[in-house]
Protein backbone atom coordinates (compact mmCIF):
# COMPACT_ATOMS: atom_id res chain seq x y z
CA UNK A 1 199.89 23.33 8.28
CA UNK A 2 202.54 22.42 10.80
CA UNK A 3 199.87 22.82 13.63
CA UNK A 4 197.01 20.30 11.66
CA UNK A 5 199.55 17.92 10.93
CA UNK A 6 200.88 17.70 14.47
CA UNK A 7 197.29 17.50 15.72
CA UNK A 8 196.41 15.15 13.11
CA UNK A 9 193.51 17.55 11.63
CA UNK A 10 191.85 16.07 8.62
CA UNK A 11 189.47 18.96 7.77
CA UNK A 12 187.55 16.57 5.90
CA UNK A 13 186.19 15.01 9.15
CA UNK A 14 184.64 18.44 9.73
CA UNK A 15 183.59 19.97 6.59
CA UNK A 16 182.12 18.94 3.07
CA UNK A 17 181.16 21.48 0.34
CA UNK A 18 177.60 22.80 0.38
CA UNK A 19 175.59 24.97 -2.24
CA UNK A 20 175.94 27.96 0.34
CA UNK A 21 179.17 27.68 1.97
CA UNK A 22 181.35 26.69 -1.54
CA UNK A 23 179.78 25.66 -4.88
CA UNK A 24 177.60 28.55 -5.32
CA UNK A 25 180.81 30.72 -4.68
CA UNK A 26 183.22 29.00 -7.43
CA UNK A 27 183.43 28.51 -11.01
CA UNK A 28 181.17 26.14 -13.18
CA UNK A 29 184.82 24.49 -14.25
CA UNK A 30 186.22 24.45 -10.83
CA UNK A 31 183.25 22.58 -9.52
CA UNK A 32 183.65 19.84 -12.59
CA UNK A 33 187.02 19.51 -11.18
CA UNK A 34 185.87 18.95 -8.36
CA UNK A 35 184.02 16.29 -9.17
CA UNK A 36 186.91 14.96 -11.70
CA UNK A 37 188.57 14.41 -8.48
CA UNK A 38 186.25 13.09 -6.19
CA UNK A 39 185.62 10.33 -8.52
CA UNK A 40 186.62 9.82 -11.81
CA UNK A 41 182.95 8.56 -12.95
CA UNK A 42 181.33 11.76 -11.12
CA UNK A 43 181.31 13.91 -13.69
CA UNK A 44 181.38 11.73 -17.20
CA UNK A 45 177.99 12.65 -18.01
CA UNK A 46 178.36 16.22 -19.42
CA UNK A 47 177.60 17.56 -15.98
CA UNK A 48 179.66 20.90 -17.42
CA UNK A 49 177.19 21.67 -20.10
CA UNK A 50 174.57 22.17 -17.63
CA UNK A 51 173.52 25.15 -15.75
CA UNK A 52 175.17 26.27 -12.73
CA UNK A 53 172.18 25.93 -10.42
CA UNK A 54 171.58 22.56 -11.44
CA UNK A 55 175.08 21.60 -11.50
CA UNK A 56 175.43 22.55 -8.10
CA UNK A 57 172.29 20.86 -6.73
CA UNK A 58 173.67 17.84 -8.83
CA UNK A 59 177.66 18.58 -7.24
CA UNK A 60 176.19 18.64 -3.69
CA UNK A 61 174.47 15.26 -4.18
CA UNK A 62 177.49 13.64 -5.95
CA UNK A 63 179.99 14.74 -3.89
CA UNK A 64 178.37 13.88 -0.40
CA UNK A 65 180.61 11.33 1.50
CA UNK A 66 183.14 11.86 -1.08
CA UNK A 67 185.66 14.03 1.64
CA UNK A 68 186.70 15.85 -1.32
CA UNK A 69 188.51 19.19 0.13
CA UNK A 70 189.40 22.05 -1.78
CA UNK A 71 193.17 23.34 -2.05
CA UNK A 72 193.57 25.26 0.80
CA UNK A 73 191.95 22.50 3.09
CA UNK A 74 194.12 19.99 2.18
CA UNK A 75 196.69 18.27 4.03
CA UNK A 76 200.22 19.17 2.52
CA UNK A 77 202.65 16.66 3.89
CA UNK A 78 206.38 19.06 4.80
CA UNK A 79 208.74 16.70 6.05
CA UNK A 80 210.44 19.48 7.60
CA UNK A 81 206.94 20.79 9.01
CA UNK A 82 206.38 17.07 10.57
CA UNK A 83 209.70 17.00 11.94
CA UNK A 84 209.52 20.43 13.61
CA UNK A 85 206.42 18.92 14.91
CA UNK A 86 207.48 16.04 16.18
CA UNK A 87 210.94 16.55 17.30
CA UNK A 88 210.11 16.15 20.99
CA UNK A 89 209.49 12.86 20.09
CA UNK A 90 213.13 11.87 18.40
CA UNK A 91 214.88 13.93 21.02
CA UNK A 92 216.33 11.06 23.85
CA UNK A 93 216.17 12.41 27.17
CA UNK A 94 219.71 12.65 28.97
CA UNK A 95 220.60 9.46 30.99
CA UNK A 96 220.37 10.72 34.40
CA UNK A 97 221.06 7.53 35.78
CA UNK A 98 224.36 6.77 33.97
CA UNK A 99 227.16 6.20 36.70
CA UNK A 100 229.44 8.18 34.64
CA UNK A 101 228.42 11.40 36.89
């Protein structure tokens, strides 16, 4: 996580889920949750009554655009982990021009 945050990585800029690389791998109630979070109106119409298959033609529609990432894609903000990062950046370089040499 350190690495992606001191890059800047937002793995939603390079992935979305698909039938065949997520939603056909996952739980009927994951994928409603899913959708809960994606958008709060995405999945008010009973979409977890239906059948998987056509709840995950129906997700892959729906949550299009949405960069929804699961868990383990996720940013997860470490203020130590940024700092780490970034402490070349806080650091002052030593005064070499100071008369006090």
């Amino acid at each position: 996580n350190a690495i992606a945050e001191a890059v800047n990585l937002d793995m939603a800029d390079w992935w979305e889920p698909t039938a065949q690389g997520y939603l056909n791998h996952v739980p009927k109630a994951q994928i409603v949750q899913a959708l809960k979070e994606a958008g709060p109106d995405l999945a008010d119409d009973g979409v977890g009554a239906l059948k998987k298959d056509v709840l995950v033609v129906k997700a892959v529609s729906r949550l299009a655009g949405k960069r929804w990432l699961p868990a383990p894609l996720r940013r997860r903000f470490s203020s130590v982990a940024v700092t780490a990062a970034w402490s070349w950046k806080v650091r002052p370089f030593p005064d070499t021009t100071s008369a006090s040499r």
